[in-house]
C-alpha atoms as a PDB file:
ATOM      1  CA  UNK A   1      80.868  57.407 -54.855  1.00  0.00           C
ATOM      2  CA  UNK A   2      79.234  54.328 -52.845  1.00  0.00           C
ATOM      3  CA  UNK A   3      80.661  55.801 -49.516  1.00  0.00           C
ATOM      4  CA  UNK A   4      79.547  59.556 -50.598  1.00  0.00           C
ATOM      5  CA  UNK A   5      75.718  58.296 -51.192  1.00  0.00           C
ATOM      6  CA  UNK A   6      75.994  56.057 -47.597  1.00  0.00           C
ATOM      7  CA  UNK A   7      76.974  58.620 -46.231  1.00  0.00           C
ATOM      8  CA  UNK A   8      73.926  61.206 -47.519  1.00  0.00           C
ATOM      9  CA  UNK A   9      71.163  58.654 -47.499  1.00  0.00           C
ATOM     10  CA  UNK A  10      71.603  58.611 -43.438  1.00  0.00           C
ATOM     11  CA  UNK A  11      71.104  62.515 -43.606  1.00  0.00           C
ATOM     12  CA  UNK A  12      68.033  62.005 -44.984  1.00  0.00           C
ATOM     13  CA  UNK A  13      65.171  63.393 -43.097  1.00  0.00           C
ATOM     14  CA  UNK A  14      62.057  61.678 -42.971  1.00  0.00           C
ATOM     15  CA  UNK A  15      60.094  64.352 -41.086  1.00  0.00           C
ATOM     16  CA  UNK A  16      58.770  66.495 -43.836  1.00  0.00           C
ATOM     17  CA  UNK A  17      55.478  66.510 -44.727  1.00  0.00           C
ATOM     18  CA  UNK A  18      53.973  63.422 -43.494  1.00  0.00           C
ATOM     19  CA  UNK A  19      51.006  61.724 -45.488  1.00  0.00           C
ATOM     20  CA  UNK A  20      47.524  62.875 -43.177  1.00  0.00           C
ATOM     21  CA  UNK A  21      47.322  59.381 -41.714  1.00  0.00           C
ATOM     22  CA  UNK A  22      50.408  59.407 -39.943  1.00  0.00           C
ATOM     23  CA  UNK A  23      49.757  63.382 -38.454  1.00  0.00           C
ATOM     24  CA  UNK A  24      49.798  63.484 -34.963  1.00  0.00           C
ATOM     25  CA  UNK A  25      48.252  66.440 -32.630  1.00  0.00           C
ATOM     26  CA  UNK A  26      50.935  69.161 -33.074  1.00  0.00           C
ATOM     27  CA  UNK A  27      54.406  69.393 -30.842  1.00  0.00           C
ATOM     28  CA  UNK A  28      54.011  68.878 -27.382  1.00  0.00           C
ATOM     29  CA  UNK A  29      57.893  69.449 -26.823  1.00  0.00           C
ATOM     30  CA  UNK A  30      59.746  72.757 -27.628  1.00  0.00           C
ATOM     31  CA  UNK A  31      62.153  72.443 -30.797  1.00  0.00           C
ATOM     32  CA  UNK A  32      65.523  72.831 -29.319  1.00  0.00           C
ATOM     33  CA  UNK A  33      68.914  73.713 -31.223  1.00  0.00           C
ATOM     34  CA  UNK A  34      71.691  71.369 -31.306  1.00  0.00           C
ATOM     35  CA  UNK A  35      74.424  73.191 -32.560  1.00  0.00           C
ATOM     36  CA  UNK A  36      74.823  72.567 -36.081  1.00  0.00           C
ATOM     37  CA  UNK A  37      74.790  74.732 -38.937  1.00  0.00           C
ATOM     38  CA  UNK A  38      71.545  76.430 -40.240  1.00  0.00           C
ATOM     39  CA  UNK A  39      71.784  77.749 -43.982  1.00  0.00           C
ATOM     40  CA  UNK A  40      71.926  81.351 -43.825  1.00  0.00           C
ATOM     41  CA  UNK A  41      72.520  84.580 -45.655  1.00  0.00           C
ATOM     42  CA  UNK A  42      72.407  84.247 -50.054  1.00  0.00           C
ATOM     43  CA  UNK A  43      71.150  80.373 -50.609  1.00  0.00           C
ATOM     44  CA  UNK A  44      71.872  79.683 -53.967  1.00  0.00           C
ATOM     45  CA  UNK A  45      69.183  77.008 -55.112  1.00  0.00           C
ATOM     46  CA  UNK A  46      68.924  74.451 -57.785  1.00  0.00           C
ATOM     47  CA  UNK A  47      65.817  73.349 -59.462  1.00  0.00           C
ATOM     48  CA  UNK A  48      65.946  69.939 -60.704  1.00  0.00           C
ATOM     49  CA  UNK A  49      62.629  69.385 -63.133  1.00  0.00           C
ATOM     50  CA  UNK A  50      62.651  65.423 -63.279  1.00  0.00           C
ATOM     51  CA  UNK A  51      59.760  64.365 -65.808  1.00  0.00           C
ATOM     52  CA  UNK A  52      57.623  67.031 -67.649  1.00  0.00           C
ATOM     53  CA  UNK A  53      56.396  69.839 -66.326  1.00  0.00           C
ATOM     54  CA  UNK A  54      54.157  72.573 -67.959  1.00  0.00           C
ATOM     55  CA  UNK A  55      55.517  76.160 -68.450  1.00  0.00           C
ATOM     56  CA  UNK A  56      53.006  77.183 -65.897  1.00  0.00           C
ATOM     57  CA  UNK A  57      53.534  74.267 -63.391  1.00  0.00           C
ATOM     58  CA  UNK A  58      57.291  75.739 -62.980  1.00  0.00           C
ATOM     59  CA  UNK A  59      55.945  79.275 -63.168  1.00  0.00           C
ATOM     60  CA  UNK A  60      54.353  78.721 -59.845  1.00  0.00           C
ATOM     61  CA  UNK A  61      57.021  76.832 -58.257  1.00  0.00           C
ATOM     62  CA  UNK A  62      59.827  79.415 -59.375  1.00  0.00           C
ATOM     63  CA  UNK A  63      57.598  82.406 -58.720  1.00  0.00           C
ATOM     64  CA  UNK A  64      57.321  80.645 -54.783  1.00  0.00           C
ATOM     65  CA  UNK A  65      60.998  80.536 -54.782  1.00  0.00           C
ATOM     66  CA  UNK A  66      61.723  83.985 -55.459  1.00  0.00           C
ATOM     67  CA  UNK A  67      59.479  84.975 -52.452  1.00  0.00           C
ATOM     68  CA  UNK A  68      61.729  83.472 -50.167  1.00  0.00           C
ATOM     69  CA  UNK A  69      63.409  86.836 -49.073  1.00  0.00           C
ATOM     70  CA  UNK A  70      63.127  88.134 -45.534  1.00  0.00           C
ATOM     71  CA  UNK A  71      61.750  91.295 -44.884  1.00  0.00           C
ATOM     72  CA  UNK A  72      60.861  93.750 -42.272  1.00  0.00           C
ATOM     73  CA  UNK A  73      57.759  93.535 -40.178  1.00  0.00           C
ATOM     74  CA  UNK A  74      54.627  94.670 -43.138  1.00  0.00           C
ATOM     75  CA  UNK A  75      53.331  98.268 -42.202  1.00  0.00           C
ATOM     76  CA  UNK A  76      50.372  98.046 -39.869  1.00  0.00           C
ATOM     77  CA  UNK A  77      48.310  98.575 -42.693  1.00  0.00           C
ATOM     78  CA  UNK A  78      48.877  95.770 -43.933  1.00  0.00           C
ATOM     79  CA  UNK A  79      46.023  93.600 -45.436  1.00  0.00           C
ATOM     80  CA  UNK A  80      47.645  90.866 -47.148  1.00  0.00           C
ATOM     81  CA  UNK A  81      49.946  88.207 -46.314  1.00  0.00           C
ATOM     82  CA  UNK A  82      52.900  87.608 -47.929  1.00  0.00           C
ATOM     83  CA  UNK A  83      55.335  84.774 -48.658  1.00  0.00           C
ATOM     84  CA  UNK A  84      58.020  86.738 -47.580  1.00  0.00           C
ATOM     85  CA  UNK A  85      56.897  87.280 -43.983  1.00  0.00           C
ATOM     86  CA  UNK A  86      56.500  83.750 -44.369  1.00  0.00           C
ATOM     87  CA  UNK A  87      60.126  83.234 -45.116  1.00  0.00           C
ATOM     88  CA  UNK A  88      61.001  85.909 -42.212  1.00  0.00           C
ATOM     89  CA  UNK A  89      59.283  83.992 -39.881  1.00  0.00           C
ATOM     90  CA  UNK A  90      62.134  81.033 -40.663  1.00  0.00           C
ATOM     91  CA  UNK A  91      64.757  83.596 -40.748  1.00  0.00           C
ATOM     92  CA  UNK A  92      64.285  85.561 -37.464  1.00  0.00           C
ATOM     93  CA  UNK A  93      63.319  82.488 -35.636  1.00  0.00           C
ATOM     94  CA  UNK A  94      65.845  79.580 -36.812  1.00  0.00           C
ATOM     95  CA  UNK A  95      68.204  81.663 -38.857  1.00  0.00           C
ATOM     96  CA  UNK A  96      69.272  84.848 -36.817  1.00  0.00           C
ATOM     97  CA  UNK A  97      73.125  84.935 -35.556  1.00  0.00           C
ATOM     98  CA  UNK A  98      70.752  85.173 -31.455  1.00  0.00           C
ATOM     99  CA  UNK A  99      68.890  82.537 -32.661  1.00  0.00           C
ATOM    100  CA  UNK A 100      72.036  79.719 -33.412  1.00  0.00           C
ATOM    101  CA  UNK A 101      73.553  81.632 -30.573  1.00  0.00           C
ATOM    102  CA  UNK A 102      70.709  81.306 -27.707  1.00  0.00           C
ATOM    103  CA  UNK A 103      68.861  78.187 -28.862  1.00  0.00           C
ATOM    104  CA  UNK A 104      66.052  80.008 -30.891  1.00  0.00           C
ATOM    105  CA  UNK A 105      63.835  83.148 -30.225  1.00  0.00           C
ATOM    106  CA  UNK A 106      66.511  85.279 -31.608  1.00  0.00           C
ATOM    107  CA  UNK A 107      65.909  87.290 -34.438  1.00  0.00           C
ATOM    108  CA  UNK A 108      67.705  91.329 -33.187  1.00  0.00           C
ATOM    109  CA  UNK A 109      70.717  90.512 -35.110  1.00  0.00           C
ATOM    110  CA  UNK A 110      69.094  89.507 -38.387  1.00  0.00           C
ATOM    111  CA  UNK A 111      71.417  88.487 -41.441  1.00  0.00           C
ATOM    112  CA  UNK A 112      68.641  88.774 -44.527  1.00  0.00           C
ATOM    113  CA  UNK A 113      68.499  85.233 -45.780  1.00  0.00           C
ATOM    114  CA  UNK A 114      67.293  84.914 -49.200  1.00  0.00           C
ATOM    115  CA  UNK A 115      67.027  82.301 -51.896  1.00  0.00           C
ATOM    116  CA  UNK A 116      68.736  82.944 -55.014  1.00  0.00           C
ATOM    117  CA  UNK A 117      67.714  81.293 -57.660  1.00  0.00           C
ATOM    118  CA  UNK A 118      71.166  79.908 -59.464  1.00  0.00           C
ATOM    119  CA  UNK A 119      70.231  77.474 -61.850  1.00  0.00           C
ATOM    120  CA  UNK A 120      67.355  75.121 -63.074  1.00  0.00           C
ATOM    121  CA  UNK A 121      68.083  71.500 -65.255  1.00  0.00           C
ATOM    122  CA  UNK A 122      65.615  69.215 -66.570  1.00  0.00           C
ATOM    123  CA  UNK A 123      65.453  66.006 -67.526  1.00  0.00           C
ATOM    124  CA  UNK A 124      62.591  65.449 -69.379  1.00  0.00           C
ATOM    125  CA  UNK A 125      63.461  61.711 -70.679  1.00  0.00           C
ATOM    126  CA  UNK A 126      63.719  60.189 -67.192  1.00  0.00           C
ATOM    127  CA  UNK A 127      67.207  59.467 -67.129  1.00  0.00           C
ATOM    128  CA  UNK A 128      67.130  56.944 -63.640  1.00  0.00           C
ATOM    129  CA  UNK A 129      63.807  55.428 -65.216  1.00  0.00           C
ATOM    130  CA  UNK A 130      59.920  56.488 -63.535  1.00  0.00           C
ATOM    131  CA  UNK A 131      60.505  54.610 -60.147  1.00  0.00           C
ATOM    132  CA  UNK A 132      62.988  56.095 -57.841  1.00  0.00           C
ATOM    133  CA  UNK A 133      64.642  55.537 -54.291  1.00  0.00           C
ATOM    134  CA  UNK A 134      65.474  58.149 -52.170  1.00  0.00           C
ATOM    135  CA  UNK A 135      69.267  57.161 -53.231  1.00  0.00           C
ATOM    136  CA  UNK A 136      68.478  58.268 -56.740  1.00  0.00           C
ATOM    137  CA  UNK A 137      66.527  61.141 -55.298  1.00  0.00           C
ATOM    138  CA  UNK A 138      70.491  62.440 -53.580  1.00  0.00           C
ATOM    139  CA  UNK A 139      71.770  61.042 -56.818  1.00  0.00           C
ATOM    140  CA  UNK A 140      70.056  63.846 -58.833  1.00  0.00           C
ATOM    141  CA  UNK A 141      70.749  66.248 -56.176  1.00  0.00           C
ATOM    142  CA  UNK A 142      74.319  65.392 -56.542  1.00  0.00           C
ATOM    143  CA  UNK A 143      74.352  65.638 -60.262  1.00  0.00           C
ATOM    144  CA  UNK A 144      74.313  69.180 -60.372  1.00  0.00           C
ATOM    145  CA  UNK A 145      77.708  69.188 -58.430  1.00  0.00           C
ATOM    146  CA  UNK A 146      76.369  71.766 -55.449  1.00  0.00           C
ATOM    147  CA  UNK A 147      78.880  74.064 -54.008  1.00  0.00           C
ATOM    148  CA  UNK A 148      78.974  74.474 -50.081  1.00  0.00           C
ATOM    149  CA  UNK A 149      76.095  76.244 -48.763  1.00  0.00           C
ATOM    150  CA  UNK A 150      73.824  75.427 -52.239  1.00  0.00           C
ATOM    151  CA  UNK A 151      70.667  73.546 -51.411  1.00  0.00           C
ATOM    152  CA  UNK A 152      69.349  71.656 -54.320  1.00  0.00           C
ATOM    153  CA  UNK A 153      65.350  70.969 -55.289  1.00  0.00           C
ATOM    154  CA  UNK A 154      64.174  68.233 -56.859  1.00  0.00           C
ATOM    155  CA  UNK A 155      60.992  67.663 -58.104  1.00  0.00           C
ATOM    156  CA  UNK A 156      59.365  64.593 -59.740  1.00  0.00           C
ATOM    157  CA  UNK A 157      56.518  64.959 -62.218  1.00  0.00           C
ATOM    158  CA  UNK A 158      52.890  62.758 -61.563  1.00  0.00           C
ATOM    159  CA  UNK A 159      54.131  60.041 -63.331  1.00  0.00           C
ATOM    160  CA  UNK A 160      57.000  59.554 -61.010  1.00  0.00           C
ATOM    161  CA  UNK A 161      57.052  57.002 -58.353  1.00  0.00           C
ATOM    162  CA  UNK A 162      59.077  57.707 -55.336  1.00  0.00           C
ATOM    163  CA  UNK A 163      60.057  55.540 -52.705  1.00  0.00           C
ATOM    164  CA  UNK A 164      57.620  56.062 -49.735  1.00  0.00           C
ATOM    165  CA  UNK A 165      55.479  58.696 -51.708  1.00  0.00           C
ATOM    166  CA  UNK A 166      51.958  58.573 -50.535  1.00  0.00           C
ATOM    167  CA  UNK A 167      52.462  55.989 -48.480  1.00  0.00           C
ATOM    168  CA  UNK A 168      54.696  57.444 -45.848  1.00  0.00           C
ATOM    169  CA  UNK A 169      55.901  60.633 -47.317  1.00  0.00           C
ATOM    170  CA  UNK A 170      55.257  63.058 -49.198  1.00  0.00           C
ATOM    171  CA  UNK A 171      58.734  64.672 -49.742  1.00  0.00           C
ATOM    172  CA  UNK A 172      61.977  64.998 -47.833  1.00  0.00           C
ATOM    173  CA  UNK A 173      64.955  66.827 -47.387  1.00  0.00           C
ATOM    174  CA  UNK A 174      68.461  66.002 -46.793  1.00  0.00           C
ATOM    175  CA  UNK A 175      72.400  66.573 -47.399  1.00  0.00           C
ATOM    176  CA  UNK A 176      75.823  65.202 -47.648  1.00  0.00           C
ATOM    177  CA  UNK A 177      77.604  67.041 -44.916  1.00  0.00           C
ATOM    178  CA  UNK A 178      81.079  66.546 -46.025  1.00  0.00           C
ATOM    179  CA  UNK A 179      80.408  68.590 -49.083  1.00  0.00           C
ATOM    180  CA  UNK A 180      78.006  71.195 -47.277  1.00  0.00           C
ATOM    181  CA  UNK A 181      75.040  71.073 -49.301  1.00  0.00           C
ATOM    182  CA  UNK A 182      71.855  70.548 -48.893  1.00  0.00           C
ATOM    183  CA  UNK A 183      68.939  68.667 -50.773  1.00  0.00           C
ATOM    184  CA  UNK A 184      64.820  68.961 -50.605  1.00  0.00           C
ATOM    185  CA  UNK A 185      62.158  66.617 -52.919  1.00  0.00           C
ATOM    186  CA  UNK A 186      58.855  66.965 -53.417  1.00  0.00           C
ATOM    187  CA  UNK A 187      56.636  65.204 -55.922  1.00  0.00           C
ATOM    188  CA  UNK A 188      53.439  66.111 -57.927  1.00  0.00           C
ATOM    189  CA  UNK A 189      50.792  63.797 -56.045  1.00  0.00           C
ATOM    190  CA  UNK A 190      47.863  65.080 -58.587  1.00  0.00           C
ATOM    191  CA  UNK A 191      47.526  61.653 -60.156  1.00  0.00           C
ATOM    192  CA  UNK A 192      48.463  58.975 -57.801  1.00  0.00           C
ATOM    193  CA  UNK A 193      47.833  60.207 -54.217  1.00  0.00           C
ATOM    194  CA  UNK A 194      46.037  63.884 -54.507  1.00  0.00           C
ATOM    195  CA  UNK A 195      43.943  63.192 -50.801  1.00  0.00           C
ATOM    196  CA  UNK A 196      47.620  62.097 -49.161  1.00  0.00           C
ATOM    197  CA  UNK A 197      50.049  64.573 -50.960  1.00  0.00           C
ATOM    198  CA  UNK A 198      48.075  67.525 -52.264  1.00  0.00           C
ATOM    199  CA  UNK A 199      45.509  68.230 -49.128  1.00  0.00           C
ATOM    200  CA  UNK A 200      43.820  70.391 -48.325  1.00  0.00           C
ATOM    201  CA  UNK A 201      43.339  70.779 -52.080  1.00  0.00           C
ATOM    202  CA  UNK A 202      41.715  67.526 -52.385  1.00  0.00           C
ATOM    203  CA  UNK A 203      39.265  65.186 -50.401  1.00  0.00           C
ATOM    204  CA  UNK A 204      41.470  62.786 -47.910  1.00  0.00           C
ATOM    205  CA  UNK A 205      40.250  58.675 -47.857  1.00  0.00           C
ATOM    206  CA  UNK A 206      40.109  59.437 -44.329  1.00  0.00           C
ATOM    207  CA  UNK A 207      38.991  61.941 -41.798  1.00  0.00           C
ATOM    208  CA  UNK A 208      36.233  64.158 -41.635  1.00  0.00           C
ATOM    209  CA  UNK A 209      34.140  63.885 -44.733  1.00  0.00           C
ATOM    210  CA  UNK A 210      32.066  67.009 -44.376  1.00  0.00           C
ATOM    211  CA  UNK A 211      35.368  69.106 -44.958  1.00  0.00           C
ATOM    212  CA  UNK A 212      35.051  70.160 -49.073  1.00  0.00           C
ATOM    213  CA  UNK A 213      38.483  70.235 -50.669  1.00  0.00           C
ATOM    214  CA  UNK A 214      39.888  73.765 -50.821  1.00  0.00           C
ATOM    215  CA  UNK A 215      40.618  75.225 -54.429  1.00  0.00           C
ATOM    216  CA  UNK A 216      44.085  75.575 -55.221  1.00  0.00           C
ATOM    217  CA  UNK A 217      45.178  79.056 -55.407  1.00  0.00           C
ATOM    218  CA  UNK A 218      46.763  78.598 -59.147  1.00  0.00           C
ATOM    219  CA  UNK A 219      44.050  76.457 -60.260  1.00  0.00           C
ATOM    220  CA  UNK A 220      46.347  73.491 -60.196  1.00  0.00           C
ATOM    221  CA  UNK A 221      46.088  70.840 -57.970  1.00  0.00           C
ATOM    222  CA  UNK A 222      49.498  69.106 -58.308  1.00  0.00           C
ATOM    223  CA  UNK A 223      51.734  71.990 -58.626  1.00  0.00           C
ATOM    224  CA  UNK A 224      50.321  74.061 -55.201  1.00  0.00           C
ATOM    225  CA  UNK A 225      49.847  70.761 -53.261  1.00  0.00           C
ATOM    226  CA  UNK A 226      53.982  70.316 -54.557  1.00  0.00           C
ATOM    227  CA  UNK A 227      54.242  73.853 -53.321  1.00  0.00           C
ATOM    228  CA  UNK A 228      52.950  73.494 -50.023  1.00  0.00           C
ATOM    229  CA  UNK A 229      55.148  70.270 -49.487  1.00  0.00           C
ATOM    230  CA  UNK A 230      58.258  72.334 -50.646  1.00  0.00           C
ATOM    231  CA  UNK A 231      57.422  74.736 -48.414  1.00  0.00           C
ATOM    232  CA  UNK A 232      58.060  72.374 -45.727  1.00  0.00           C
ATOM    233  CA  UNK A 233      60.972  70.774 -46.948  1.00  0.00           C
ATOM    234  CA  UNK A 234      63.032  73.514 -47.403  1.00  0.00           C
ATOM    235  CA  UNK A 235      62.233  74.796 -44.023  1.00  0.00           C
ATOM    236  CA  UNK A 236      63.293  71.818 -42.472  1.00  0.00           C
ATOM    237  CA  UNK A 237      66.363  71.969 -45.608  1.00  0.00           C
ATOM    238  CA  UNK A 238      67.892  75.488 -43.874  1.00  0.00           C
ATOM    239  CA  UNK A 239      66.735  75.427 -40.572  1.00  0.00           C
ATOM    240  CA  UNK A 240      68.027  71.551 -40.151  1.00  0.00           C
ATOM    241  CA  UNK A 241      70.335  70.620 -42.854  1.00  0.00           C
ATOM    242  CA  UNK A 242      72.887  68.313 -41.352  1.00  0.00           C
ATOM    243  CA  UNK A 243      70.321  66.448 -38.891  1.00  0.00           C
ATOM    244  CA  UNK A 244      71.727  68.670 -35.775  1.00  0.00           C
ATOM    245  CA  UNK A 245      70.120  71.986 -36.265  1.00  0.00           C
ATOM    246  CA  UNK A 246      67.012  72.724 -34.777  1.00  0.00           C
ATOM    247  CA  UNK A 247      64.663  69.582 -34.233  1.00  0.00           C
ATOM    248  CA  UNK A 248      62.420  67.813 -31.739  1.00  0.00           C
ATOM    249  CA  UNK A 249      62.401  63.906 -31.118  1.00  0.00           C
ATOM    250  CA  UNK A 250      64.001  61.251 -32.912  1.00  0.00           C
ATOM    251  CA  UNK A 251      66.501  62.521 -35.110  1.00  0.00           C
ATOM    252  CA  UNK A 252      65.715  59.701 -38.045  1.00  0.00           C
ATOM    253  CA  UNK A 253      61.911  60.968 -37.453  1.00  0.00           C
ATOM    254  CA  UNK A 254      62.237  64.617 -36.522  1.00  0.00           C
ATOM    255  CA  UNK A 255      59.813  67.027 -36.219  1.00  0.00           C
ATOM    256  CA  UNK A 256      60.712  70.288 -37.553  1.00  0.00           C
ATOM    257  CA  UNK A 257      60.140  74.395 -38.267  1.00  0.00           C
ATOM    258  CA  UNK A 258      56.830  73.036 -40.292  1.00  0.00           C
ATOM    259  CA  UNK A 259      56.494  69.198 -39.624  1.00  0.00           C
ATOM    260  CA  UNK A 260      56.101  69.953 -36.386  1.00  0.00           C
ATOM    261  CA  UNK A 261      52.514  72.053 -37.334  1.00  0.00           C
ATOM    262  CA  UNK A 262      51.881  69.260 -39.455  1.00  0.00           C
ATOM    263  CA  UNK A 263      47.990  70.164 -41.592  1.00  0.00           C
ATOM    264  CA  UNK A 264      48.017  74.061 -40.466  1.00  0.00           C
ATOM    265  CA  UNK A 265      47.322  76.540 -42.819  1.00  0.00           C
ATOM    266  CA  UNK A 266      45.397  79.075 -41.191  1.00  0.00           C
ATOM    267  CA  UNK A 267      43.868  79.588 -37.225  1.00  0.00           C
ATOM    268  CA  UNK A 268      41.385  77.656 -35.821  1.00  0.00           C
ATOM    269  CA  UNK A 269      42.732  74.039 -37.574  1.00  0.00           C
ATOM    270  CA  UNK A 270      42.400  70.783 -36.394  1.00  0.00           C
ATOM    271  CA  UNK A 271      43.513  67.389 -37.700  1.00  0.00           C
ATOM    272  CA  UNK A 272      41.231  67.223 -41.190  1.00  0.00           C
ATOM    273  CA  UNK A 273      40.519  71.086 -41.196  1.00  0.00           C
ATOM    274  CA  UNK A 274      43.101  73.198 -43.091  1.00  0.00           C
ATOM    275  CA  UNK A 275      41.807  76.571 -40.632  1.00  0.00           C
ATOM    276  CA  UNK A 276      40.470  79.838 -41.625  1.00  0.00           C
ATOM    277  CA  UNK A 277      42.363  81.369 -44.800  1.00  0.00           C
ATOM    278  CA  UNK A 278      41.495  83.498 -47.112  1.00  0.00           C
ATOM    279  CA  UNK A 279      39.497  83.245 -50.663  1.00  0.00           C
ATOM    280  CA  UNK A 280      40.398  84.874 -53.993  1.00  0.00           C
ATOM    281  CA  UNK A 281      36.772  86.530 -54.767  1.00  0.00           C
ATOM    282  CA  UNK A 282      37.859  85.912 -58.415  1.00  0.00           C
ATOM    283  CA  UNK A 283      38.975  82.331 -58.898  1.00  0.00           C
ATOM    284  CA  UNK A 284      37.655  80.692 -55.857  1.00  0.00           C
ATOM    285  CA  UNK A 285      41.882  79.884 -55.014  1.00  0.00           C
ATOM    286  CA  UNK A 286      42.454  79.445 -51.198  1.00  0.00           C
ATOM    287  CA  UNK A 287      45.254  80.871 -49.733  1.00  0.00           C
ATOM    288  CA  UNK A 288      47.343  82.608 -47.084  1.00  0.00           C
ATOM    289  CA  UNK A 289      50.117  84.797 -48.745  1.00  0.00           C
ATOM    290  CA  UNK A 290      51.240  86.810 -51.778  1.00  0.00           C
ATOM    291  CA  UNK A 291      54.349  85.828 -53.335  1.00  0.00           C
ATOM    292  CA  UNK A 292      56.491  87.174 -56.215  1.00  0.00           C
ATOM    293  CA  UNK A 293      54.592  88.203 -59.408  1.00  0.00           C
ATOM    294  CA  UNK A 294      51.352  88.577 -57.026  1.00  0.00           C
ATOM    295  CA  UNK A 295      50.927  84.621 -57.230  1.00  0.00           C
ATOM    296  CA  UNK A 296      49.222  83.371 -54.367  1.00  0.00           C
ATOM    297  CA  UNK A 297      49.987  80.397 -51.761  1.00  0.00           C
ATOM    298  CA  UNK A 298      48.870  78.574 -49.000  1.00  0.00           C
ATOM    299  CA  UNK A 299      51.904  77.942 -46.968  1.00  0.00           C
ATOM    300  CA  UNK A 300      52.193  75.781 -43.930  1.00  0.00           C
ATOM    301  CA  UNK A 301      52.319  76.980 -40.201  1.00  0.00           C
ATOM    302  CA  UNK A 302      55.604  77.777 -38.853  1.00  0.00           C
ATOM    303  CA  UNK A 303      56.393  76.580 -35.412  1.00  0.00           C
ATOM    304  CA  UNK A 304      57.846  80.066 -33.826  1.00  0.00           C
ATOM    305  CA  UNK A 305      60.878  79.275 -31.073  1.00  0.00           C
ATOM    306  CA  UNK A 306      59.726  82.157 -28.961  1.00  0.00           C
ATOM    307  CA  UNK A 307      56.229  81.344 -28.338  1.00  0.00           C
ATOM    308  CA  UNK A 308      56.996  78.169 -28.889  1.00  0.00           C
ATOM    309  CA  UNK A 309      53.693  77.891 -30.834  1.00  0.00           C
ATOM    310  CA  UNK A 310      52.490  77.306 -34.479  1.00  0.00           C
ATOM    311  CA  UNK A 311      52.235  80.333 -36.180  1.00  0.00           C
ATOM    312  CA  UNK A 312      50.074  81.187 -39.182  1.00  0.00           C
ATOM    313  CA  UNK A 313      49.730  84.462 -41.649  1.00  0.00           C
ATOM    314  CA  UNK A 314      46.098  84.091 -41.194  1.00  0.00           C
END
């Protein structure tokens, strides 16, 4: 067990969704392929509810979940973003038998990748106690005994202190290779670090100050500021999951398929500026895609292999 946690705390990725103050201007090199595996096809996911949630907290998370299905390009009609194109983005771009096969771009030979949602635990009396490392993180991963190919989510309620959150991170992903599976975290920053983990849906410490905090899209700050960091961790999860898929720089430090658009939501952004989205003329919510259930998101750019640019649904 010692040598099986070893080994999976050195796949741990430390790229995902950086904390504003340590965003950089966005990728200056191309994100290559290094010919690992990618996480393709039926994912079978795992939610892992660590803490307490509300009913409606995992509503939102769950209902984001079962957007992740690739689709075909949206008629040109179209007038609203959704998560799946989102998720198709990931798929033609990272996931595609031409894009493992060519280095990225691909996307004509495209096996629909999906999430399947296979099971959800939760451990509501904080079993490893309310201050965790990223060990205990895999531990809880690993708990749930993943099959190959499974990627598991965990996700820590406010009260929940993770190593690194806020301070460096705001959620990871990563695996242990010798059993094939795959792991992401994110955490509910809505009571200890809301400007650092939950932007653009609350005022930064930092940075421009004439920039008013966006309204979430489902009226809760924690749970879409968790969603947008998910979003980013299981991109970098499939795309990335053994450390030798598709990356640029450092491999302990990589930028990936949405770290490497790090703070864009929409066009037009800058470092401190979220970019133009759209507004729900109802609730005030901000966002940038329709998921399952008509719940709406605002999910990060995706960097796209064959423009080898940051791409946004808005």
């Amino acid at each position: 067990m010692v040598a099986l946690v070893v080994m999976s705390f050195a796949g741990v990725s430390m790229a995902a969704r950086r904390v504003p103050a340590l965003l950089k201007s966005h990728v200056g090199d191309e994100i290559s392929y290094h010919g690992g595996a990618v996480l393709r096809g039926d994912i079978p996911v795992t939610v892992v509810w660590y803490g307490k949630f509300k009913p409606a907290q995992k509503a939102i998370v769950v209902d984001f979940l079962l957007s992740l299905t690739a689709t075909t390009p949206p008629p040109p009609n179209a007038t609203t973003p959704s998560a799946a194109q989102w998720w198709s983005t990931i798929a033609a771009g990272y996931l595609s038998s031409n894009a493992t096969a060519g280095g990225g771009g691909g996307g004509a030979n495209l096996t629909t990748t999906r999430v399947v949602l296979a099971n959800q635990t939760s451990d509501e009396e904080y079993s490893l106690g309310k201050s965790l490392t990223l060990v205990e993180v895999f531990q809880l991963a690993a708990g749930v005994v993943p099959d190959r190919g499974d990627l598991v989510v965990v996700l820590t309620d406010p009260d929940v202190v993770v190593e690194g959150f806020c301070s460096a991170r705001c959620g990871v992903h990563g695996s242990d290779a010798g059993a094939g599976y795959a792991y992401a975290w994110a955490g509910n920053a809505e009571r200890q670090c809301p400007g650092q983990c939950a932007w653009p849906f609350a005022k930064p410490p930092y940075g421009p100050k004439d920039e008013p905090a966006l309204v979430p899209p489902n009226g809760d700050v924690g749970a879409d500021g968790m969603v947008a960091t998910l979003a980013g961790v299981v991109a970098g999860a499939v795309t990335n999951p053994f450390g030798d898929g598709y990356y640029v720089g450092d491999k302990d430090a990589a930028l990936e398929a949405c770290s490497a658009c790090a703070g864009a939501y929409g066009s037009d952004s800058y470092p401190g500026y979220a970019g133009k989205v759209l507004v729900d003329e109802t609730t005030g919510g901000s966002y940038n895609a329709v998921g399952a259930h008509g719940r709406k998101y605002l999910l990060p750019a995706v960097y796209d292999p064959a423009t080898s640019r940051c791409t946004t649904l808005v």
